[in-house]
C-alpha atoms as a PDB file:
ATOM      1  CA  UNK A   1    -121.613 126.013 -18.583  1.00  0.00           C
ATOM      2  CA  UNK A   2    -122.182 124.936 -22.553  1.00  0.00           C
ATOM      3  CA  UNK A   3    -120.620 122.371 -24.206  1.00  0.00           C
ATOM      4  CA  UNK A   4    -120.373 121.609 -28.592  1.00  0.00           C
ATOM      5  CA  UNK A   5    -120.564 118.093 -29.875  1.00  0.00           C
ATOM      6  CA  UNK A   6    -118.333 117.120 -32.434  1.00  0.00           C
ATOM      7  CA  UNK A   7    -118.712 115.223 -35.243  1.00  0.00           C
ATOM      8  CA  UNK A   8    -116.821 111.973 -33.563  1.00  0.00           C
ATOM      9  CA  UNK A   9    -119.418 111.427 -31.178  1.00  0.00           C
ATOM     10  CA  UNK A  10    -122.114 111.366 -33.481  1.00  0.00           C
ATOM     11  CA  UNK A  11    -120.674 108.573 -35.419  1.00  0.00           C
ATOM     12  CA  UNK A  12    -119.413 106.673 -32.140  1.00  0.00           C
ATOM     13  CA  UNK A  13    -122.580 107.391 -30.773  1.00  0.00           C
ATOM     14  CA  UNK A  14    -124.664 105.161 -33.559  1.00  0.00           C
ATOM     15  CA  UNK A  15    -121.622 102.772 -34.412  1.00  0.00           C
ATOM     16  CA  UNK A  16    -121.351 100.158 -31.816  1.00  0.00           C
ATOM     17  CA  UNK A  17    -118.326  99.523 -33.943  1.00  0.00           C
ATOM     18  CA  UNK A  18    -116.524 102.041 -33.098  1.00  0.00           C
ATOM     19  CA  UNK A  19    -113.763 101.953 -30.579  1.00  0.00           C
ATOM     20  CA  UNK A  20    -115.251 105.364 -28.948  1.00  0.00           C
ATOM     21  CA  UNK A  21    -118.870 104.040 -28.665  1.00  0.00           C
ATOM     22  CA  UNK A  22    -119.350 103.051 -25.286  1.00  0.00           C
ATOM     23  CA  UNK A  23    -118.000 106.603 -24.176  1.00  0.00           C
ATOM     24  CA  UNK A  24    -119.445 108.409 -26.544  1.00  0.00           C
ATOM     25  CA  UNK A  25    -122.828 106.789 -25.501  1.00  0.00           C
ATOM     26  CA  UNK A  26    -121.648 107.834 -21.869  1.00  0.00           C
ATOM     27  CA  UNK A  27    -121.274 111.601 -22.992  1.00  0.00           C
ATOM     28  CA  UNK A  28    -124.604 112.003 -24.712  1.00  0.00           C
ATOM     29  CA  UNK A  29    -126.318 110.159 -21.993  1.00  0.00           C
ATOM     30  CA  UNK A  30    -124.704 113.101 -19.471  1.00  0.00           C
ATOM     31  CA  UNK A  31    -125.288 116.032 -21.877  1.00  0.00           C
ATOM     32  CA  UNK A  32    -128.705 115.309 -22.628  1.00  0.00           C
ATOM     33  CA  UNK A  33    -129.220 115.440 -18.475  1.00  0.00           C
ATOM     34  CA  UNK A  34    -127.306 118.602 -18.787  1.00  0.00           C
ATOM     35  CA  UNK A  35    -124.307 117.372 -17.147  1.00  0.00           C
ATOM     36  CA  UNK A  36    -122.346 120.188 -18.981  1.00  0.00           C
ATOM     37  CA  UNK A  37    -125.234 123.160 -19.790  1.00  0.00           C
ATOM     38  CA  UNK A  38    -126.057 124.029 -22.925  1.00  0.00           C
ATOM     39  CA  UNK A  39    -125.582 121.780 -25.704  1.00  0.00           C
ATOM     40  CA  UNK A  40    -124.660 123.117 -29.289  1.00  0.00           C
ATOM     41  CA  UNK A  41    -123.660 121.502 -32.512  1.00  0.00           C
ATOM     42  CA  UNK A  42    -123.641 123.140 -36.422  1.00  0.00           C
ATOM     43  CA  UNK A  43    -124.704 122.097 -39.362  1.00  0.00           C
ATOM     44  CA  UNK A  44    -121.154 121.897 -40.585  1.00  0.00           C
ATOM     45  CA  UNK A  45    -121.194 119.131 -38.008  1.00  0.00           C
ATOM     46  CA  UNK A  46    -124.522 117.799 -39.282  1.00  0.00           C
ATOM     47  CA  UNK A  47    -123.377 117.704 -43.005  1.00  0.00           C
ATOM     48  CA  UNK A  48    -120.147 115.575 -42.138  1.00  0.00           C
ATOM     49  CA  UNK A  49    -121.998 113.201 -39.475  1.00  0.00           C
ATOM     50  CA  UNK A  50    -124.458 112.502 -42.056  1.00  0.00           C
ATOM     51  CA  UNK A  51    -122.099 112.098 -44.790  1.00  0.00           C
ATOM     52  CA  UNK A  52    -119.160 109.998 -42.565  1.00  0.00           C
ATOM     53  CA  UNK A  53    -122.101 107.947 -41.235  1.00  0.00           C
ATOM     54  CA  UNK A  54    -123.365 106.584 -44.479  1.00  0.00           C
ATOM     55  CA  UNK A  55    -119.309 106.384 -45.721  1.00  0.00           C
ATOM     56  CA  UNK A  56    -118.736 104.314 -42.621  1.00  0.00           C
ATOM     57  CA  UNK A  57    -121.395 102.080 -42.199  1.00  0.00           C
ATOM     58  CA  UNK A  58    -123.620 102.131 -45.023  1.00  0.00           C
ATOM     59  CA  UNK A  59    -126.734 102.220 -42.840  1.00  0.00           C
ATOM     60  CA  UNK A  60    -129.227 105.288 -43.802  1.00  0.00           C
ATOM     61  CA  UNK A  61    -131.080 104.144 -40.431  1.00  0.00           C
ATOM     62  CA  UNK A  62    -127.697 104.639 -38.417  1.00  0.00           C
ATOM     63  CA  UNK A  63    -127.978 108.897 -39.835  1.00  0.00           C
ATOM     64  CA  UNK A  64    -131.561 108.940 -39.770  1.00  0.00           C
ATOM     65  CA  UNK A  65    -131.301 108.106 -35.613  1.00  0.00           C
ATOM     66  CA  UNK A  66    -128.242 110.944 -35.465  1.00  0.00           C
ATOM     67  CA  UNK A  67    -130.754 113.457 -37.283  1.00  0.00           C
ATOM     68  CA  UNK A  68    -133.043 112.566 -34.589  1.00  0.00           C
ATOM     69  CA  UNK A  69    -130.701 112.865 -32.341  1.00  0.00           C
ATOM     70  CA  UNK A  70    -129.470 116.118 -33.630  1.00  0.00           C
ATOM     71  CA  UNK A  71    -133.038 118.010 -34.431  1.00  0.00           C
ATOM     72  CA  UNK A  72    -135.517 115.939 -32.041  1.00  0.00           C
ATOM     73  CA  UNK A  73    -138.441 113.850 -33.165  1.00  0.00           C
ATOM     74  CA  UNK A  74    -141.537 114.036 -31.661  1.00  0.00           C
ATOM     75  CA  UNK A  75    -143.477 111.220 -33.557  1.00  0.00           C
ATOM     76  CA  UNK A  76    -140.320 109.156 -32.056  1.00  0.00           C
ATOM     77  CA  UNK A  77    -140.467 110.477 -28.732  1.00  0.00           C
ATOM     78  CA  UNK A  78    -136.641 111.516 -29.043  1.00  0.00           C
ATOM     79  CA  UNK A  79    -137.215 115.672 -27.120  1.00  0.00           C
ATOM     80  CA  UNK A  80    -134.171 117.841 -29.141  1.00  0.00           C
ATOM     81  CA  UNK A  81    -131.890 119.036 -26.153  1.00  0.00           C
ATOM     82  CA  UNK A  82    -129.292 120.582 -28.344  1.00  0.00           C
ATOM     83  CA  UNK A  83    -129.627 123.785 -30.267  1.00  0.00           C
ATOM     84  CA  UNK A  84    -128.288 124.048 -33.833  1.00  0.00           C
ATOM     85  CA  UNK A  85    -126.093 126.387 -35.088  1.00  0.00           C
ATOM     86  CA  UNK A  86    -125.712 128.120 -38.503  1.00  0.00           C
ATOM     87  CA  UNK A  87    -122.228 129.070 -39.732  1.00  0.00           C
ATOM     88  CA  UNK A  88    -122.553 132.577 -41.249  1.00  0.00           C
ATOM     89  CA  UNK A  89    -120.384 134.165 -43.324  1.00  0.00           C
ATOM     90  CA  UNK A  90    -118.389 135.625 -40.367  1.00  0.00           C
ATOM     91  CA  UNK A  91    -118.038 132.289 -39.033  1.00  0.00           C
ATOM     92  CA  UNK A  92    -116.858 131.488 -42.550  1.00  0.00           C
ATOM     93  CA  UNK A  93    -114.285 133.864 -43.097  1.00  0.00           C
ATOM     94  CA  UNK A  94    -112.799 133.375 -39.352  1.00  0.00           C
ATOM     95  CA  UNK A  95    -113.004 129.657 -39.749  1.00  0.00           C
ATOM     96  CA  UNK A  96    -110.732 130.394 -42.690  1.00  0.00           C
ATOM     97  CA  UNK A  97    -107.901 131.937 -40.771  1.00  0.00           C
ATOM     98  CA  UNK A  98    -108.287 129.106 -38.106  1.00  0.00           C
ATOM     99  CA  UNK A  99    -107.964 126.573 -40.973  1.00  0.00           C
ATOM    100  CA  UNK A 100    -104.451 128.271 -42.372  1.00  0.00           C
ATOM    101  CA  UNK A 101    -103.446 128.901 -38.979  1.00  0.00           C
ATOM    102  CA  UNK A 102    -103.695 125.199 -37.371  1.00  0.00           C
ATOM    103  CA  UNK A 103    -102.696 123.198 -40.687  1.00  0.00           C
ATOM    104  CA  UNK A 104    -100.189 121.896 -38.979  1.00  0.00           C
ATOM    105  CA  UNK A 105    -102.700 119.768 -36.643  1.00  0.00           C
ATOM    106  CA  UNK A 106    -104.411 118.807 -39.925  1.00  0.00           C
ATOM    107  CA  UNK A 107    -108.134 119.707 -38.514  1.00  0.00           C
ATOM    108  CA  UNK A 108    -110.969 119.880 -41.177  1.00  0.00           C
ATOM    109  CA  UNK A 109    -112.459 122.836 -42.276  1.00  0.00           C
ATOM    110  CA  UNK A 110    -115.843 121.786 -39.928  1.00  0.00           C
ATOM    111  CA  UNK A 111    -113.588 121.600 -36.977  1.00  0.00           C
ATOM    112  CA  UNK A 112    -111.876 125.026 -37.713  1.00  0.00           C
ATOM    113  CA  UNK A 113    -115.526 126.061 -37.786  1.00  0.00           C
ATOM    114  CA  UNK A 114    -116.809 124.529 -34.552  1.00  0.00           C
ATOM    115  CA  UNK A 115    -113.374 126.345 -33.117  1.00  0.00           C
ATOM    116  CA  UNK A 116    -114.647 129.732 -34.060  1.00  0.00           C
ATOM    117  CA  UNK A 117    -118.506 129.092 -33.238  1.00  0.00           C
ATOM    118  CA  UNK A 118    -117.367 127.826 -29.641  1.00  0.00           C
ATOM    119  CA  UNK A 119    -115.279 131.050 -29.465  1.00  0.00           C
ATOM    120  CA  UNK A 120    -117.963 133.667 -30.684  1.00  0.00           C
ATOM    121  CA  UNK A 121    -121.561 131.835 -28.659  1.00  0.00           C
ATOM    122  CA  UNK A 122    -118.482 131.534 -25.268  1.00  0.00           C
ATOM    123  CA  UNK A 123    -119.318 127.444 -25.644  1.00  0.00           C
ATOM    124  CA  UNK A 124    -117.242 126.416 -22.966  1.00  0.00           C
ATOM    125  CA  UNK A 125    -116.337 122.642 -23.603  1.00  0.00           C
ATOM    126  CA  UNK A 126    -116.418 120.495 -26.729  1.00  0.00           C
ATOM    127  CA  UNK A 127    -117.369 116.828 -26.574  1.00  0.00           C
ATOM    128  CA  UNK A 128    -115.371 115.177 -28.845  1.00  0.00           C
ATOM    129  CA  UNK A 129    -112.855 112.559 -29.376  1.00  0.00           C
ATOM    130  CA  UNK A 130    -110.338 114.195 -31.852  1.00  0.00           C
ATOM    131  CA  UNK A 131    -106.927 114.972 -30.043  1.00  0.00           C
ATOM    132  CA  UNK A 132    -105.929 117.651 -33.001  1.00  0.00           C
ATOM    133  CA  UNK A 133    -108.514 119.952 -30.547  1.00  0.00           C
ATOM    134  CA  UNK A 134    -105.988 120.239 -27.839  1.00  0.00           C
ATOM    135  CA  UNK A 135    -104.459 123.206 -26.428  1.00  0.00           C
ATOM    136  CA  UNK A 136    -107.207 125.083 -28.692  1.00  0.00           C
ATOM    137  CA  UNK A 137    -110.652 124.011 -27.217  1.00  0.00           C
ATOM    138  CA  UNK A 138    -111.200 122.824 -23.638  1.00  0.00           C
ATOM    139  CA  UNK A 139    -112.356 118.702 -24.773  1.00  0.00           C
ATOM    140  CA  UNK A 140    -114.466 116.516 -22.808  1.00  0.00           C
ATOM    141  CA  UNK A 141    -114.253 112.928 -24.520  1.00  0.00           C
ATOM    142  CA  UNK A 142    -115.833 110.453 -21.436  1.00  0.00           C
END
Protein backbone atom coordinates (compact mmCIF):
# COMPACT_ATOMS: atom_id res chain seq x y z
CA UNK A 1 0.00 0.00 0.00
CA UNK A 2 1.48 3.77 -0.93
CA UNK A 3 -0.21 6.73 -0.69
CA UNK A 4 0.82 10.70 -2.46
CA UNK A 5 0.18 13.82 -0.49
CA UNK A 6 -1.22 16.60 -2.17
CA UNK A 7 -0.59 19.95 -2.03
CA UNK A 8 -3.97 20.71 0.20
CA UNK A 9 -2.73 18.96 3.06
CA UNK A 10 0.38 20.64 3.28
CA UNK A 11 -1.19 23.96 3.60
CA UNK A 12 -4.10 22.59 5.97
CA UNK A 13 -1.56 20.85 7.70
CA UNK A 14 0.42 24.26 8.92
CA UNK A 15 -2.78 26.59 8.71
CA UNK A 16 -4.84 26.12 11.74
CA UNK A 17 -6.96 28.41 9.65
CA UNK A 18 -7.92 26.34 7.38
CA UNK A 19 -11.22 24.59 7.35
CA UNK A 20 -9.28 21.13 6.45
CA UNK A 21 -6.71 21.45 9.32
CA UNK A 22 -7.81 19.33 11.95
CA UNK A 23 -8.10 16.40 9.30
CA UNK A 24 -5.39 17.09 7.54
CA UNK A 25 -3.39 17.00 10.88
CA UNK A 26 -5.30 13.57 11.36
CA UNK A 27 -3.89 12.22 7.93
CA UNK A 28 -0.26 13.11 8.42
CA UNK A 29 -0.37 11.94 11.93
CA UNK A 30 -1.60 8.27 10.30
CA UNK A 31 0.78 8.38 7.29
CA UNK A 32 3.75 9.17 9.11
CA UNK A 33 2.81 5.76 11.34
CA UNK A 34 2.38 4.23 7.99
CA UNK A 35 -1.23 3.88 8.21
CA UNK A 36 -1.30 3.78 4.32
CA UNK A 37 2.55 2.43 3.21
CA UNK A 38 4.65 4.34 1.43
CA UNK A 39 4.41 7.93 1.42
CA UNK A 40 5.32 10.04 -1.78
CA UNK A 41 4.99 13.65 -2.72
CA UNK A 42 6.91 15.77 -5.85
CA UNK A 43 8.48 18.66 -6.05
CA UNK A 44 5.75 20.00 -8.26
CA UNK A 45 3.91 19.62 -4.98
CA UNK A 46 6.77 21.20 -3.03
CA UNK A 47 7.03 24.30 -5.38
CA UNK A 48 3.16 25.12 -5.01
CA UNK A 49 3.01 24.30 -1.08
CA UNK A 50 5.79 26.60 -0.66
CA UNK A 51 4.54 29.18 -2.89
CA UNK A 52 0.47 28.89 -1.73
CA UNK A 53 1.84 28.86 1.85
CA UNK A 54 3.57 32.17 1.82
CA UNK A 55 0.41 33.56 -0.65
CA UNK A 56 -1.90 32.39 2.10
CA UNK A 57 -0.53 33.21 5.21
CA UNK A 58 2.40 35.27 4.86
CA UNK A 59 4.38 33.27 7.41
CA UNK A 60 7.97 32.01 5.96
CA UNK A 61 8.00 29.89 9.37
CA UNK A 62 4.55 28.23 8.36
CA UNK A 63 6.79 26.77 4.75
CA UNK A 64 9.90 26.44 6.51
CA UNK A 65 7.94 23.65 9.05
CA UNK A 66 6.24 22.04 5.60
CA UNK A 67 9.94 21.79 4.13
CA UNK A 68 10.68 20.03 7.24
CA UNK A 69 7.98 18.23 6.99
CA UNK A 70 8.51 17.38 3.42
CA UNK A 71 12.56 16.62 3.42
CA UNK A 72 13.15 15.80 7.31
CA UNK A 73 15.33 17.75 9.68
CA UNK A 74 17.57 16.22 11.82
CA UNK A 75 18.91 19.29 13.83
CA UNK A 76 14.91 19.57 14.51
CA UNK A 77 14.36 16.12 15.29
CA UNK A 78 11.51 16.00 12.52
CA UNK A 79 12.82 11.93 10.79
CA UNK A 80 11.65 12.44 6.74
CA UNK A 81 9.06 9.51 6.25
CA UNK A 82 8.11 10.50 2.78
CA UNK A 83 10.21 10.07 -0.30
CA UNK A 84 10.37 12.84 -2.92
CA UNK A 85 9.73 12.58 -6.30
CA UNK A 86 11.20 14.28 -9.43
CA UNK A 87 8.94 14.92 -12.43
CA UNK A 88 10.99 13.99 -15.53
CA UNK A 89 10.39 14.83 -18.77
CA UNK A 90 8.15 11.74 -19.31
CA UNK A 91 6.20 12.72 -16.44
CA UNK A 92 6.11 16.08 -18.20
CA UNK A 93 4.91 15.26 -21.43
CA UNK A 94 2.15 12.68 -19.95
CA UNK A 95 1.14 15.23 -17.39
CA UNK A 96 0.45 17.28 -20.50
CA UNK A 97 -2.12 15.02 -22.03
CA UNK A 98 -3.72 14.58 -18.49
CA UNK A 99 -3.91 18.41 -18.27
CA UNK A 100 -5.87 18.74 -21.91
CA UNK A 101 -7.69 15.74 -21.16
CA UNK A 102 -9.35 16.67 -17.59
CA UNK A 103 -9.78 20.58 -18.30
CA UNK A 104 -13.01 20.19 -17.75
CA UNK A 105 -12.40 19.44 -13.84
CA UNK A 106 -10.12 22.51 -13.94
CA UNK A 107 -7.05 20.58 -12.06
CA UNK A 108 -3.61 22.40 -12.11
CA UNK A 109 -0.88 21.38 -14.04
CA UNK A 110 0.87 19.92 -10.46
CA UNK A 111 -2.17 17.84 -9.96
CA UNK A 112 -2.19 16.48 -13.62
CA UNK A 113 1.37 15.66 -12.60
CA UNK A 114 0.83 13.92 -9.26
CA UNK A 115 -2.01 11.93 -11.53
CA UNK A 116 0.63 10.54 -13.80
CA UNK A 117 3.47 10.01 -11.03
CA UNK A 118 0.78 7.99 -8.90
CA UNK A 119 0.06 6.05 -12.14
CA UNK A 120 3.74 5.26 -13.29
CA UNK A 121 5.51 4.50 -9.21
CA UNK A 122 1.56 2.20 -8.82
CA UNK A 123 0.96 4.91 -5.67
CA UNK A 124 -2.14 3.55 -4.62
CA UNK A 125 -4.04 6.39 -2.69
CA UNK A 126 -3.65 10.16 -2.67
CA UNK A 127 -4.19 12.19 0.49
CA UNK A 128 -5.72 15.12 -0.44
CA UNK A 129 -8.65 17.30 -0.08
CA UNK A 130 -9.40 18.46 -3.71
CA UNK A 131 -12.71 16.79 -5.04
CA UNK A 132 -11.60 17.59 -8.92
CA UNK A 133 -9.39 14.08 -8.07
CA UNK A 134 -12.42 11.93 -8.17
CA UNK A 135 -13.18 9.12 -10.33
CA UNK A 136 -9.34 9.60 -11.45
CA UNK A 137 -7.24 8.83 -8.26
CA UNK A 138 -8.43 6.67 -5.36
CA UNK A 139 -8.50 9.97 -2.41
CA UNK A 140 -8.12 9.58 1.17
CA UNK A 141 -8.99 13.12 2.77
CA UNK A 142 -9.56 12.05 6.85
Amino acid sequence: MSIFIDTGVFIAYVNKRDEHHTPAARLVEDIMKNKYGAAFTSDMVFDESMTFILYKTGDIGKAISVRDLILGNEEKDVPRFMALIFVDGDILEKSWNTFVKYAGKRLSFTDCSTIELMKTKDIEHLASFDGGFDGIVARHWQ
